[in-house]
N, C-alpha and C. Protein backbone atom coordinates (compact mmCIF):
# COMPACT_ATOMS: atom_id res chain seq x y z
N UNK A 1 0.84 -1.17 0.00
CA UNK A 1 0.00 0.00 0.00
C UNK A 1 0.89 1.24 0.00
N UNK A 2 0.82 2.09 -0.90
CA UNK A 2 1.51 3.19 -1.08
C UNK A 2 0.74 4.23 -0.23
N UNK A 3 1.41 5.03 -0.34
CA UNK A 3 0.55 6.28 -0.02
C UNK A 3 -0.64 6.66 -0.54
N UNK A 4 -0.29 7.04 -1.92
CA UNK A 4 -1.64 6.92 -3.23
C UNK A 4 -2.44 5.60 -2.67
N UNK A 5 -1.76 4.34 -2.61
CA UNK A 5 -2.81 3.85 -2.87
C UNK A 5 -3.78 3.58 -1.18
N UNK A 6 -3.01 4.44 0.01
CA UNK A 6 -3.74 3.84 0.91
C UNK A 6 -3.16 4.12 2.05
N UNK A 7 -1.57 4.36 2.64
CA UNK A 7 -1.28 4.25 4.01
C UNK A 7 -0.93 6.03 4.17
N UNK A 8 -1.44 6.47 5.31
CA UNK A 8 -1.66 8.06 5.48
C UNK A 8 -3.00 7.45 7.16
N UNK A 9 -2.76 8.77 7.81
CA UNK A 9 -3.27 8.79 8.53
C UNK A 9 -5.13 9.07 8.23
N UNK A 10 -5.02 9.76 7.06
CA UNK A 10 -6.71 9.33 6.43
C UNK A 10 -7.25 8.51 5.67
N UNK A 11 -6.46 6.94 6.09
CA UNK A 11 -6.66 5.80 5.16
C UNK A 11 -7.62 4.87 6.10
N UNK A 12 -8.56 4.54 5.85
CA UNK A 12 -9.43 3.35 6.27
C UNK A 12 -9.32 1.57 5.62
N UNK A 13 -9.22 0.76 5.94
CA UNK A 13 -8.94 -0.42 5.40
C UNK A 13 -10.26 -1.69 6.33
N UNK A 14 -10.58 -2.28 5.62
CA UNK A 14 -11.32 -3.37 5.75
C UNK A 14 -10.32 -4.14 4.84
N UNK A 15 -11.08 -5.89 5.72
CA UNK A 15 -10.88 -7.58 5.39
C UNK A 15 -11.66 -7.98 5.05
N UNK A 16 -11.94 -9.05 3.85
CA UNK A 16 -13.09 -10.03 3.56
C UNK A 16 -12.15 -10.89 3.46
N UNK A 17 -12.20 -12.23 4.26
CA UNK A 17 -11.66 -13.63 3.92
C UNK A 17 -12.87 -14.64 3.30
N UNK A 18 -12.52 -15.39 1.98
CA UNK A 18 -13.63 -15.99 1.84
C UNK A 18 -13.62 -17.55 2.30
N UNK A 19 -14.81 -18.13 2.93
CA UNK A 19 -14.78 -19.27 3.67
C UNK A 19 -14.66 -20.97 2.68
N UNK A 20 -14.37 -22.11 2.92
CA UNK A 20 -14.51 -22.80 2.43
C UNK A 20 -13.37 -22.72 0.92
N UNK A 21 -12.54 -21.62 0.70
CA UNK A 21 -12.08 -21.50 -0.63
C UNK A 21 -12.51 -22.05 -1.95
N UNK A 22 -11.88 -23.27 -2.69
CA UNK A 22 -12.07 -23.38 -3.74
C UNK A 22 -13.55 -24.57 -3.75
N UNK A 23 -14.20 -24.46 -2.47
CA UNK A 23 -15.76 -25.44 -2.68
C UNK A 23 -16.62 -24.42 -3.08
N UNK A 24 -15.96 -23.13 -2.86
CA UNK A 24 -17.04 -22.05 -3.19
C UNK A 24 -17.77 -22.43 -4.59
N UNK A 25 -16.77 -23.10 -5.48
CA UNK A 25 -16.98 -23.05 -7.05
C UNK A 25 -17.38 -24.05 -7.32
N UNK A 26 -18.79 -24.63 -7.77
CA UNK A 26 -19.41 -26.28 -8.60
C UNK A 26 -18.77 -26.58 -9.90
N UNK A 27 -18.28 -27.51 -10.05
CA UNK A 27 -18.12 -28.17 -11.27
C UNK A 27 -18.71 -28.12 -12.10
N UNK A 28 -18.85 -28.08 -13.50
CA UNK A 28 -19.94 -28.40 -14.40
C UNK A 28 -20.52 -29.38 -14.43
N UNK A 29 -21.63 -29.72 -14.83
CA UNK A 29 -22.75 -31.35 -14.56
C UNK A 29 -21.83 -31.92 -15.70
N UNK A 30 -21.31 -31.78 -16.84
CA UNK A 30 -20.91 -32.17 -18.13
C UNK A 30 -19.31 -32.96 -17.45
N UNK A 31 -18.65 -32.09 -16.40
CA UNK A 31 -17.60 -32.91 -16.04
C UNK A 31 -17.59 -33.73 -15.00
N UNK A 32 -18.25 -34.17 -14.32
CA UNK A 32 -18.57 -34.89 -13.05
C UNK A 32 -18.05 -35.56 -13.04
N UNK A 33 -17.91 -36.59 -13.81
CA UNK A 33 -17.44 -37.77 -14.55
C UNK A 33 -16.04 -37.87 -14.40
N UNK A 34 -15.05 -36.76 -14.18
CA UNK A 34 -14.08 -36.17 -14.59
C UNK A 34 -13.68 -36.48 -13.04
N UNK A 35 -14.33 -36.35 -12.06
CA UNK A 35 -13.97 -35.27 -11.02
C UNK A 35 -14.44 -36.39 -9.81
N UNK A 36 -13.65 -37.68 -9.69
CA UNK A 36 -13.99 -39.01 -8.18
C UNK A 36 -13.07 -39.23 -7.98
N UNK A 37 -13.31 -40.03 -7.43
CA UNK A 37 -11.79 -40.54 -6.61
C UNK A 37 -12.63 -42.32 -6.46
N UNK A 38 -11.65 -43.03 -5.92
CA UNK A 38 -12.09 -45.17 -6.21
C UNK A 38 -11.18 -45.42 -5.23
N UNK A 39 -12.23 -46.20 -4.11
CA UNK A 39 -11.05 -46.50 -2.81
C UNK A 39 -11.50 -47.76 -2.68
N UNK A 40 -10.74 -49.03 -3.09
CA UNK A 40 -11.07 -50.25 -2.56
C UNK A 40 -11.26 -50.82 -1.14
N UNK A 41 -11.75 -51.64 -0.69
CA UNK A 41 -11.98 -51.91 0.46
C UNK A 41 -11.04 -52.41 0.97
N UNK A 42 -10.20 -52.82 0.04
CA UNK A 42 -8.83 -53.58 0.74
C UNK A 42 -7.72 -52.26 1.11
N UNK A 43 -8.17 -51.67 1.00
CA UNK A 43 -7.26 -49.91 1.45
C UNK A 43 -7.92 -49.17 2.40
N UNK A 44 -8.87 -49.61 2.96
CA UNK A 44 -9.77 -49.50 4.11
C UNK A 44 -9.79 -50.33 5.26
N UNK A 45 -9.62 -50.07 6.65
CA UNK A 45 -9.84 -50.60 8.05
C UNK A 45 -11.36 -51.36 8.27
N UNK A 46 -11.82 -52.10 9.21
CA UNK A 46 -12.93 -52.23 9.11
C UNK A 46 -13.35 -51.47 9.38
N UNK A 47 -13.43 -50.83 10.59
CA UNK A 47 -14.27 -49.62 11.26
C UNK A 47 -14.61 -48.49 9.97
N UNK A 48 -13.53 -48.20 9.10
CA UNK A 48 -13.89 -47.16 8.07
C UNK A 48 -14.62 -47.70 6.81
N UNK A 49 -14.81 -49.33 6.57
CA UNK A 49 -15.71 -49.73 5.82
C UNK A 49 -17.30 -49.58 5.99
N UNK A 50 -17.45 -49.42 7.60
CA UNK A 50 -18.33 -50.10 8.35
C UNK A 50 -18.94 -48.12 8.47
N UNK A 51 -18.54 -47.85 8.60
CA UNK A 51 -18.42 -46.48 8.51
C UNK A 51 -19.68 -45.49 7.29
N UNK A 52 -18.31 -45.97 6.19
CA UNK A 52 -18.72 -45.28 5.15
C UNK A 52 -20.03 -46.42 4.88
N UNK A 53 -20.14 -47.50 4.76
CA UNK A 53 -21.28 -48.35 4.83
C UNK A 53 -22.48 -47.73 5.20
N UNK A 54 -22.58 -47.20 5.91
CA UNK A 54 -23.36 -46.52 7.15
C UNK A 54 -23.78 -45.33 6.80
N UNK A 55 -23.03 -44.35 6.24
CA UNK A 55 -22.83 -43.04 5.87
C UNK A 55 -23.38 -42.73 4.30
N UNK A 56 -22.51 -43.80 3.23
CA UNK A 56 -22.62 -43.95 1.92
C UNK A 56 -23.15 -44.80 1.56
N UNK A 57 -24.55 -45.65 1.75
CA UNK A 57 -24.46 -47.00 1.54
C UNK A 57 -24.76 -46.74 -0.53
N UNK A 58 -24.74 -45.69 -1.15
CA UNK A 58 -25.19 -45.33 -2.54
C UNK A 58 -23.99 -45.32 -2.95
N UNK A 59 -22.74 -45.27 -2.21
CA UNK A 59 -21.29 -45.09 -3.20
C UNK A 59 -20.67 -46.76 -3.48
N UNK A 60 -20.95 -47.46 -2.44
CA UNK A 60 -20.27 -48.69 -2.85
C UNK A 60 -21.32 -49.87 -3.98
N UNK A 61 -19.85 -50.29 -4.57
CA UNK A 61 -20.24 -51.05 -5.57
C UNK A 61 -19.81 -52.36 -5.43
N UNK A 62 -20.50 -53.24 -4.56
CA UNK A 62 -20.48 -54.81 -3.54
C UNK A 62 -20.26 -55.69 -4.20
N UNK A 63 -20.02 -55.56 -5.94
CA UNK A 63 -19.19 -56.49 -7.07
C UNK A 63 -18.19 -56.16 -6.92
N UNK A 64 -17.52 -55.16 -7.07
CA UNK A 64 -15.83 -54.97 -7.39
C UNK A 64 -15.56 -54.37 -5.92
N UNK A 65 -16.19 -54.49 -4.85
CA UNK A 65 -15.91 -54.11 -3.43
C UNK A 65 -14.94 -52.35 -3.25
N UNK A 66 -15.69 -51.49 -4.11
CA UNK A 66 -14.85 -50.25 -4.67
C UNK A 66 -15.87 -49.34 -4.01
N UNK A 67 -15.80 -48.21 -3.45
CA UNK A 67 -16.50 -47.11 -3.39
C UNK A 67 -16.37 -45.98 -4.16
N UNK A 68 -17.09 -45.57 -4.63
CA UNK A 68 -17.02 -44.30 -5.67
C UNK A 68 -17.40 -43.23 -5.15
N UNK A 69 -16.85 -42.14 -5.14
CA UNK A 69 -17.20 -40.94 -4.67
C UNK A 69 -16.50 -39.74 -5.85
N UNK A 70 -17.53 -38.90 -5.98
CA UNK A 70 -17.95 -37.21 -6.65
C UNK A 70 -17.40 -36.09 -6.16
N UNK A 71 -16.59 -35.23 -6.68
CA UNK A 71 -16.51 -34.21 -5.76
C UNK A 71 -17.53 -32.76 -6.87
N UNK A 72 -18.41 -32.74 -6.52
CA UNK A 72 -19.12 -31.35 -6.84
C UNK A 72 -18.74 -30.11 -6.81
N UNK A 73 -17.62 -30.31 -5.91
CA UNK A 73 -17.20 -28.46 -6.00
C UNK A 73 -15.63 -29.09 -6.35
N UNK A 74 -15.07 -27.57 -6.67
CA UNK A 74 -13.39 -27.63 -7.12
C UNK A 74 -12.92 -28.39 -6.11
N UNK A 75 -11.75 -29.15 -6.34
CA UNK A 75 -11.26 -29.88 -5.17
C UNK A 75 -9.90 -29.37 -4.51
N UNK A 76 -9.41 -29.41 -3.36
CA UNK A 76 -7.79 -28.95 -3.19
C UNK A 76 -7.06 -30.05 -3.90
N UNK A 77 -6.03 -29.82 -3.83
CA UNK A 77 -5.29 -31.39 -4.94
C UNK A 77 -5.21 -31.26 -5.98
N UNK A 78 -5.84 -30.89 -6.58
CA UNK A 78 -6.55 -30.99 -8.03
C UNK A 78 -5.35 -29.58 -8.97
N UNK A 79 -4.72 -29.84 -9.52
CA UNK A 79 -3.42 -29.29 -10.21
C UNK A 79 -4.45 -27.87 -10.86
N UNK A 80 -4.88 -27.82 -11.23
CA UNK A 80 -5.63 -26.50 -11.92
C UNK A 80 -6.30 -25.53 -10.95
N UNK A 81 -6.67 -26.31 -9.92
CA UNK A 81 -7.50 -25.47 -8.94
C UNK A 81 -7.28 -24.17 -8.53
N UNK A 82 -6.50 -24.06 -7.95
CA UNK A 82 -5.23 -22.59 -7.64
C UNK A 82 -5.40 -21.59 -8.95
N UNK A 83 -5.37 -22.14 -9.92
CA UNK A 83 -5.32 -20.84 -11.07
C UNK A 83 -6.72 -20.29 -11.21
N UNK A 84 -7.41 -21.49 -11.40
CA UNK A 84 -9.31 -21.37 -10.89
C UNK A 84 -9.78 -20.75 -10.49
N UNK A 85 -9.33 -20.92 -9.10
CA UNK A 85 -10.01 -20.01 -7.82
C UNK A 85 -9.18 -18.40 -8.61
N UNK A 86 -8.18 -18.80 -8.23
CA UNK A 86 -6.97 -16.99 -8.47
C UNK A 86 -8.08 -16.31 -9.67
N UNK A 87 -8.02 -16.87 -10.98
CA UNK A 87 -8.55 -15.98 -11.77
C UNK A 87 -10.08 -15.44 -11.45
N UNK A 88 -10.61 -16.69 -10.82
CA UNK A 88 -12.28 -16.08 -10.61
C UNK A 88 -12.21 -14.93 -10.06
N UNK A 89 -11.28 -15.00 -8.69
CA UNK A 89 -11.39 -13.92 -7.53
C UNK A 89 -10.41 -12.43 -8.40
N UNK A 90 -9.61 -12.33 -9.03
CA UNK A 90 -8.90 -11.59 -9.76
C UNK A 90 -10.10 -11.03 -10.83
N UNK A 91 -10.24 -11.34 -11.31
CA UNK A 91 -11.96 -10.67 -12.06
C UNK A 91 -13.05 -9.90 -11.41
N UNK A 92 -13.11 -11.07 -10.12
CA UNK A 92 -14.26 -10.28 -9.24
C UNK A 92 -13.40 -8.76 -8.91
N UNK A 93 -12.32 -8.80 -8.08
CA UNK A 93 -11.53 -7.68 -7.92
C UNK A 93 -11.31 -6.15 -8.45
N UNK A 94 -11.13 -7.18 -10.37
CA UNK A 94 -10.91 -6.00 -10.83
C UNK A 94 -12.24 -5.36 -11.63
N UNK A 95 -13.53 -5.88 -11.28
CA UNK A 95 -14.52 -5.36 -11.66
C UNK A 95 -15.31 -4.40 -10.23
N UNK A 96 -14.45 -4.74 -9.64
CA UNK A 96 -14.83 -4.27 -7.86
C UNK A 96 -14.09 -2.91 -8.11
N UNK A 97 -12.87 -2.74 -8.45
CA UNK A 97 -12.66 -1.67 -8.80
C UNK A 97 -12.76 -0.70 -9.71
N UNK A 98 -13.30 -1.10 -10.87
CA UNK A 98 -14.29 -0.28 -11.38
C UNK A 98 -14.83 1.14 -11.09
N UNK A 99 -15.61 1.01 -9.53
CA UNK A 99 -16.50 1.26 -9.26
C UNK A 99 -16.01 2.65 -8.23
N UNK A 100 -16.69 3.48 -8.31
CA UNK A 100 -17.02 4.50 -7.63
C UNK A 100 -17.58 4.60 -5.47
N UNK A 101 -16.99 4.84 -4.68
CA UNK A 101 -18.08 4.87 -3.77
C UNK A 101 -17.97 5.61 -3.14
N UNK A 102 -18.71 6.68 -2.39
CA UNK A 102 -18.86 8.10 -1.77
C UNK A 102 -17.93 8.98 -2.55
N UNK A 103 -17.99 8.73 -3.83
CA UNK A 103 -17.30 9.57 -4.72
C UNK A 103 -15.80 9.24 -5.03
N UNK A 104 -15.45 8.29 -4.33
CA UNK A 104 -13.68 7.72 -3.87
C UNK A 104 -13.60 6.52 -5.13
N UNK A 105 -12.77 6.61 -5.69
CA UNK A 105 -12.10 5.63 -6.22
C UNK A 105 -12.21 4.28 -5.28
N UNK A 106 -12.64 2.93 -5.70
CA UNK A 106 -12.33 2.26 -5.24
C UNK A 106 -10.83 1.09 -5.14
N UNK A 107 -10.45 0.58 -4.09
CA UNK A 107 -9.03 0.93 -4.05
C UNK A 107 -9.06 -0.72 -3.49
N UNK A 108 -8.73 -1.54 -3.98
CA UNK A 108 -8.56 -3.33 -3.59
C UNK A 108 -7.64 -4.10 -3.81
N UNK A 109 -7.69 -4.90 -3.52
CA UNK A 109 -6.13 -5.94 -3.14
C UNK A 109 -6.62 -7.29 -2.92
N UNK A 110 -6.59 -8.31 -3.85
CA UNK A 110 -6.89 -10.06 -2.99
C UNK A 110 -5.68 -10.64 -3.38
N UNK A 111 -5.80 -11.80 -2.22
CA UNK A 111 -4.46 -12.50 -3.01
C UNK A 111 -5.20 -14.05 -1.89
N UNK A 112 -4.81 -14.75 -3.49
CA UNK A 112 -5.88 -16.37 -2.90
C UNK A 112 -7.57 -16.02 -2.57
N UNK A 113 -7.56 -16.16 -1.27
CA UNK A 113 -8.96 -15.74 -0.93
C UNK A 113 -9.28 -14.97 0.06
N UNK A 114 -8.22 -13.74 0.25
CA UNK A 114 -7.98 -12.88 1.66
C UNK A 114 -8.26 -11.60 0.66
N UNK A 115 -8.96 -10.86 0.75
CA UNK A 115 -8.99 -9.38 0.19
C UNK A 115 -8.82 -8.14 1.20
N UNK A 116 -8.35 -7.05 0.80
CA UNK A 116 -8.51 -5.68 1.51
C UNK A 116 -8.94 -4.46 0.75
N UNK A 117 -9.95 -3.74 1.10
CA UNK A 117 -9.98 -2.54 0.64
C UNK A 117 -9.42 -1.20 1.76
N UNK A 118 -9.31 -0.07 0.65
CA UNK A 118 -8.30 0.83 0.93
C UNK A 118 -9.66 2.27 0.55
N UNK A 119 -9.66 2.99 1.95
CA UNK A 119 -10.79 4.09 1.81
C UNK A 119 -9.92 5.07 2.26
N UNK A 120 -10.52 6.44 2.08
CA UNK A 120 -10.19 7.58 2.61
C UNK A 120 -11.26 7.98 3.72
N UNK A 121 -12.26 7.66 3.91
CA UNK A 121 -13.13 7.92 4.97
C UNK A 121 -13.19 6.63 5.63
N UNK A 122 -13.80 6.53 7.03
CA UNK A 122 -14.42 5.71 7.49
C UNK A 122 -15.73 5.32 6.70
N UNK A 123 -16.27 6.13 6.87
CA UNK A 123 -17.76 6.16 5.79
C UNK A 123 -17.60 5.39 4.51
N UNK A 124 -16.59 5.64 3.16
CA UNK A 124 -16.44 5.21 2.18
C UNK A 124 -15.98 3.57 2.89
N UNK A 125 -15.09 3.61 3.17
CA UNK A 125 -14.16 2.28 3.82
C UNK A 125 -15.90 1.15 4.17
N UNK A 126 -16.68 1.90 5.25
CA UNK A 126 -17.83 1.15 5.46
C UNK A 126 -18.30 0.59 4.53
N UNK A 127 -19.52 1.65 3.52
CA UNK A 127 -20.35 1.64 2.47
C UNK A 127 -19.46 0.30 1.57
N UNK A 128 -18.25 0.21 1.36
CA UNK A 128 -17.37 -0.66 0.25
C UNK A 128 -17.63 -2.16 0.73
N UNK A 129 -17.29 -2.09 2.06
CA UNK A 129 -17.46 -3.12 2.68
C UNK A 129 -18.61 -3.98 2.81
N UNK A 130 -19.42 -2.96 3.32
CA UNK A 130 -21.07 -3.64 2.39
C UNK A 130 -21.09 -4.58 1.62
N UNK A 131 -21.13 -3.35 0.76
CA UNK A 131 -21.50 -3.68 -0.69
C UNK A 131 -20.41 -5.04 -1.08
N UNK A 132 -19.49 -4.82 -0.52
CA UNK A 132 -18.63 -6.00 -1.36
C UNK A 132 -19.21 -7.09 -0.51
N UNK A 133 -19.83 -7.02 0.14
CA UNK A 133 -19.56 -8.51 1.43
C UNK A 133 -21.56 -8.66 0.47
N UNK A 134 -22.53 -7.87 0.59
CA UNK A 134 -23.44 -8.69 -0.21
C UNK A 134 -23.50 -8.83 -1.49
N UNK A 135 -22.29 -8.29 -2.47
CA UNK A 135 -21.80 -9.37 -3.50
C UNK A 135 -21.08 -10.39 -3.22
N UNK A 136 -20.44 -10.69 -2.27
CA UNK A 136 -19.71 -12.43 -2.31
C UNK A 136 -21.00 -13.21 -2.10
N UNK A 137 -22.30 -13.15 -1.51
CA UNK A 137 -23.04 -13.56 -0.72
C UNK A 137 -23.63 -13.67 -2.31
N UNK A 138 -24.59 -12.67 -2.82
CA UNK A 138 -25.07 -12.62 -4.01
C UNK A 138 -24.53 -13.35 -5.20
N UNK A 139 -22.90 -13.34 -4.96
CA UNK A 139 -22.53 -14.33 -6.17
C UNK A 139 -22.47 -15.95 -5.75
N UNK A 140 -22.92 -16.08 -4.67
CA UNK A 140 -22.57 -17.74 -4.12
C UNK A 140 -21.58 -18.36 -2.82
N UNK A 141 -21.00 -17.04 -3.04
CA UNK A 141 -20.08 -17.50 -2.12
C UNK A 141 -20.29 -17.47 -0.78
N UNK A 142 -19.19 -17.94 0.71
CA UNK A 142 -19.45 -17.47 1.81
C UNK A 142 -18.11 -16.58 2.18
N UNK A 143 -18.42 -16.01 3.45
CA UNK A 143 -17.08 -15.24 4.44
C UNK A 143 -16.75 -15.97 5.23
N UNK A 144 -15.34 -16.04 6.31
CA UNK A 144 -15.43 -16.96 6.89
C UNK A 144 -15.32 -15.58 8.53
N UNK A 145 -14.63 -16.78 10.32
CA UNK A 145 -15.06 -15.29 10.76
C UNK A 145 -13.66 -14.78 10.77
N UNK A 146 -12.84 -14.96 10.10
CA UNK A 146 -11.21 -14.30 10.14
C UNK A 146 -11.43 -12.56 9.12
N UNK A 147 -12.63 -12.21 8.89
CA UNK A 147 -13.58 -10.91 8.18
C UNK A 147 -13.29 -9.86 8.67
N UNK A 148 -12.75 -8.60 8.99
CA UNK A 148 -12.47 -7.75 9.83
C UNK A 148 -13.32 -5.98 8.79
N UNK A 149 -14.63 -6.61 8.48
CA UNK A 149 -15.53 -5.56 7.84
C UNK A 149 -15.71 -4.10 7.98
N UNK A 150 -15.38 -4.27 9.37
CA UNK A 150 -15.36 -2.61 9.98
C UNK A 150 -14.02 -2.13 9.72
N UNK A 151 -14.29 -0.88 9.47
CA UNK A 151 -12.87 0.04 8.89
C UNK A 151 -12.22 0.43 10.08
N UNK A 152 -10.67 0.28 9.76
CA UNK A 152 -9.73 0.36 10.98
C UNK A 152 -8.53 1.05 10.51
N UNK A 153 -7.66 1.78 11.02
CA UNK A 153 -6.34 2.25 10.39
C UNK A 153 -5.11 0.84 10.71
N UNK A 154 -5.07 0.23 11.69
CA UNK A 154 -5.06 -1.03 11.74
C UNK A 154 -4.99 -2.37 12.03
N UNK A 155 -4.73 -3.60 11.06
CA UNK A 155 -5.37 -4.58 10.66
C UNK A 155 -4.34 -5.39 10.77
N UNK A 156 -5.00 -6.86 10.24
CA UNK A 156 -4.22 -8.15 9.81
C UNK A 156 -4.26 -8.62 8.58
N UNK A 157 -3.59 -8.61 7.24
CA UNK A 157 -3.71 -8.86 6.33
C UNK A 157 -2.65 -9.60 6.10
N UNK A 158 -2.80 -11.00 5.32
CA UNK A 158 -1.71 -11.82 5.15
C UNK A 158 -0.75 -11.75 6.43
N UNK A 159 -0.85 -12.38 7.38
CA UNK A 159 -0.33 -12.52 8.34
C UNK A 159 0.90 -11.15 8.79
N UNK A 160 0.62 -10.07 8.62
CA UNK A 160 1.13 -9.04 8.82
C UNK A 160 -0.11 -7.57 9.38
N UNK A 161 0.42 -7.64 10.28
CA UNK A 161 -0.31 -6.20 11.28
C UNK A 161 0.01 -5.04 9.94
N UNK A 162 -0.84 -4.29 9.59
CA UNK A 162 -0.88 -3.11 8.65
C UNK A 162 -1.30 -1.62 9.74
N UNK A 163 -0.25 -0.81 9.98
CA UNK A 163 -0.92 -0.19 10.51
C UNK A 163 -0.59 1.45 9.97
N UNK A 164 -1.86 1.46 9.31
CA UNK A 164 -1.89 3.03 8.35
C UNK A 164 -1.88 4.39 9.12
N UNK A 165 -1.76 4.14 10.66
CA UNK A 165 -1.24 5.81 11.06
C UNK A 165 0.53 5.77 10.95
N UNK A 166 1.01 4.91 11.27
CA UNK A 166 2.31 5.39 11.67
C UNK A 166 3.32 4.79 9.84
N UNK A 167 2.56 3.88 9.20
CA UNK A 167 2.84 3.75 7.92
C UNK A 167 3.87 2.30 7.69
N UNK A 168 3.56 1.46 8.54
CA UNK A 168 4.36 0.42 8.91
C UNK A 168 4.06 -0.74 9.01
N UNK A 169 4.07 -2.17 8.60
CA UNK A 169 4.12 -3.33 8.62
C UNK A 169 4.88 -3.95 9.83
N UNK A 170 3.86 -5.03 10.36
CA UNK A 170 4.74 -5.65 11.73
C UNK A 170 4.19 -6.92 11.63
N UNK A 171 5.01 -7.73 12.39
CA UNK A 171 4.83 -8.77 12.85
C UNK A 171 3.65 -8.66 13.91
N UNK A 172 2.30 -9.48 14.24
CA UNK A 172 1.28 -9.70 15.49
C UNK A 172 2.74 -10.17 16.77
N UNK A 173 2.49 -9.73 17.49
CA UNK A 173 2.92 -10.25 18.76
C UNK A 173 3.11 -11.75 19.04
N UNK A 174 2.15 -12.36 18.79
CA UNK A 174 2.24 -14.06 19.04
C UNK A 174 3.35 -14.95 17.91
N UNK A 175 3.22 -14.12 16.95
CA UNK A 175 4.43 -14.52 15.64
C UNK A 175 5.84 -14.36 16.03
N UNK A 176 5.89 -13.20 16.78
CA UNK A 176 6.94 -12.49 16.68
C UNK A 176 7.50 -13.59 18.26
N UNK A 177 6.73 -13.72 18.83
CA UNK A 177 7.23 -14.48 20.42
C UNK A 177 7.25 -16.25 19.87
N UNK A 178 6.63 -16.10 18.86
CA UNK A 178 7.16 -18.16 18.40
C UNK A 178 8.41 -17.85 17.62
N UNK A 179 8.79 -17.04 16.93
CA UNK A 179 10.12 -16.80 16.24
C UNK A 179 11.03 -16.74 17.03
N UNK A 180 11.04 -16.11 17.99
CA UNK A 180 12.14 -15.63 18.99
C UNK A 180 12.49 -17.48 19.61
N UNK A 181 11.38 -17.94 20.28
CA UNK A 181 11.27 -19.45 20.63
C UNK A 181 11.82 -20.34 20.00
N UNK A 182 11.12 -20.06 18.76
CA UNK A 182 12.08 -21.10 17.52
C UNK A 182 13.28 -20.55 17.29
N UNK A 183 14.04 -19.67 17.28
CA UNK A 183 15.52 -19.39 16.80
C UNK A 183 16.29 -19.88 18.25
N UNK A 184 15.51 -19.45 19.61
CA UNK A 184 16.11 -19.81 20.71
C UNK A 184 16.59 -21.72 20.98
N UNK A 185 15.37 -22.33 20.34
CA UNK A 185 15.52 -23.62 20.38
C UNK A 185 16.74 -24.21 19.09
N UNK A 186 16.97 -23.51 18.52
CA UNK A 186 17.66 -23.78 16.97
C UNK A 186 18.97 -23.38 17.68
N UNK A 187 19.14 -22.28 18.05
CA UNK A 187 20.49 -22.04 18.51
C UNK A 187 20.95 -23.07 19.93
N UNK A 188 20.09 -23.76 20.33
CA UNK A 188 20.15 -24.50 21.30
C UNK A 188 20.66 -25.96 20.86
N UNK A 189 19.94 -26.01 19.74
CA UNK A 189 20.20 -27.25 19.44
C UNK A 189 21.54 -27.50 18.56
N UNK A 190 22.12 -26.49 17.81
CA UNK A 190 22.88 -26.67 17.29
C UNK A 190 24.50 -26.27 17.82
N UNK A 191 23.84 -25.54 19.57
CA UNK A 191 25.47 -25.00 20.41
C UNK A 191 26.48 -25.96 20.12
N UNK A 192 25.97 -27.58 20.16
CA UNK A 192 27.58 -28.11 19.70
C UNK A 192 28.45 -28.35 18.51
N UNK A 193 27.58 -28.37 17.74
CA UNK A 193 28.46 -28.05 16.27
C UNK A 193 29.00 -27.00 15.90
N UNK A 194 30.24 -27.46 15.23
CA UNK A 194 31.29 -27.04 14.87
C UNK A 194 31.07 -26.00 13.74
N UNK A 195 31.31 -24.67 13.21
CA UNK A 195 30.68 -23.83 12.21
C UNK A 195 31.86 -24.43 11.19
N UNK A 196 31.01 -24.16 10.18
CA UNK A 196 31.69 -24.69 9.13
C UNK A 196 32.30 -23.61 8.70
């Protein structure tokens, strides 16, 4: 966030994280077919036969002792997914900015499925927030509660404290006290070797 685009003591910033990530998105009915997974029973415990038995009795197929299962929405794993999700949400973004609100340029940032907008009022910063949070809703999607909707100078974005009065990026406190821990244990562990 530059100045222009946002850090100044009259900068407002909101979070939308979106929930569930890439299940947000259904498959086409045309690829379904495309899109299971086949777990024999002999790669199964009893308890987890007995299980899914119970749970699925419509996926197994009691000739070839195989269960079949669908995945309906994008899957993680799945080698394309990542570009999927990226471009959907990269579109939504840059049609988000487009847009006008309390007269302000609108001013946005996603990366994966974490977004921020960038206001000059509290007021604008609000109204954006809105509006953007009942378009994820309107287009299908959900929020999850890591959402920080209300406008703040600052925040947590991508695991970094943003804080637009003093114009500075930090580490949260709890990060910064497991780092210290972990280098303390590293230097601990390695006091007897010899430096190369």
């Amino acid at each position: 966030f530059t100045d222009a685009g946002g850090v100044g003591e009259g900068v407002w910033k909101f979070t939308l994280d979106l929930a569930s990530g890439y299940h947000n998105f259904s498959i086409a009915p045309h690829q379904l077919h495309l899109m299971g997974i086949v777990i024999h029973t002999s790669e199964l415990s009893p308890p987890a036969i007995t299980s899914l038995r119970d749970s699925h009795p419509h996926c197994e197929d009691p000739e070839s002792d195989l269960f079949y299962f669908t995945m309906f929405v994008l899957p993680f794993g799945l080698a394309p997914s990542c570009a999927i999700f990226s471009d959907i949400i990269t579109a939504l973004t840059a049609s988000w900015r487009r847009h006008k609100v309390c007269g302000e340029p609108v001013r946005l940032t996603s990366y994966i499925d974490d977004c921020a907008g960038v206001m000059g009022s509290p007021r604008a910063a609000l109204v954006l927030s809105v509006e953007l949070t009942y378009e994820v809703y309107a287009a299908g999607l959900t929020l999850n509660e890591k959402c920080r909707p209300c406008p703040a100078r600052a925040f947590t974005f991508l695991g970094l404290v943003v804080d637009t009065v003093n114009g500075v990026f930090r580490l949260p406190n709890q990060r910064t006290l497991r780092l210290s821990i972990q280098a303390e244990e590293l230097t601990t562990a390695t006091a007897g070797f010899d430096r190369i």
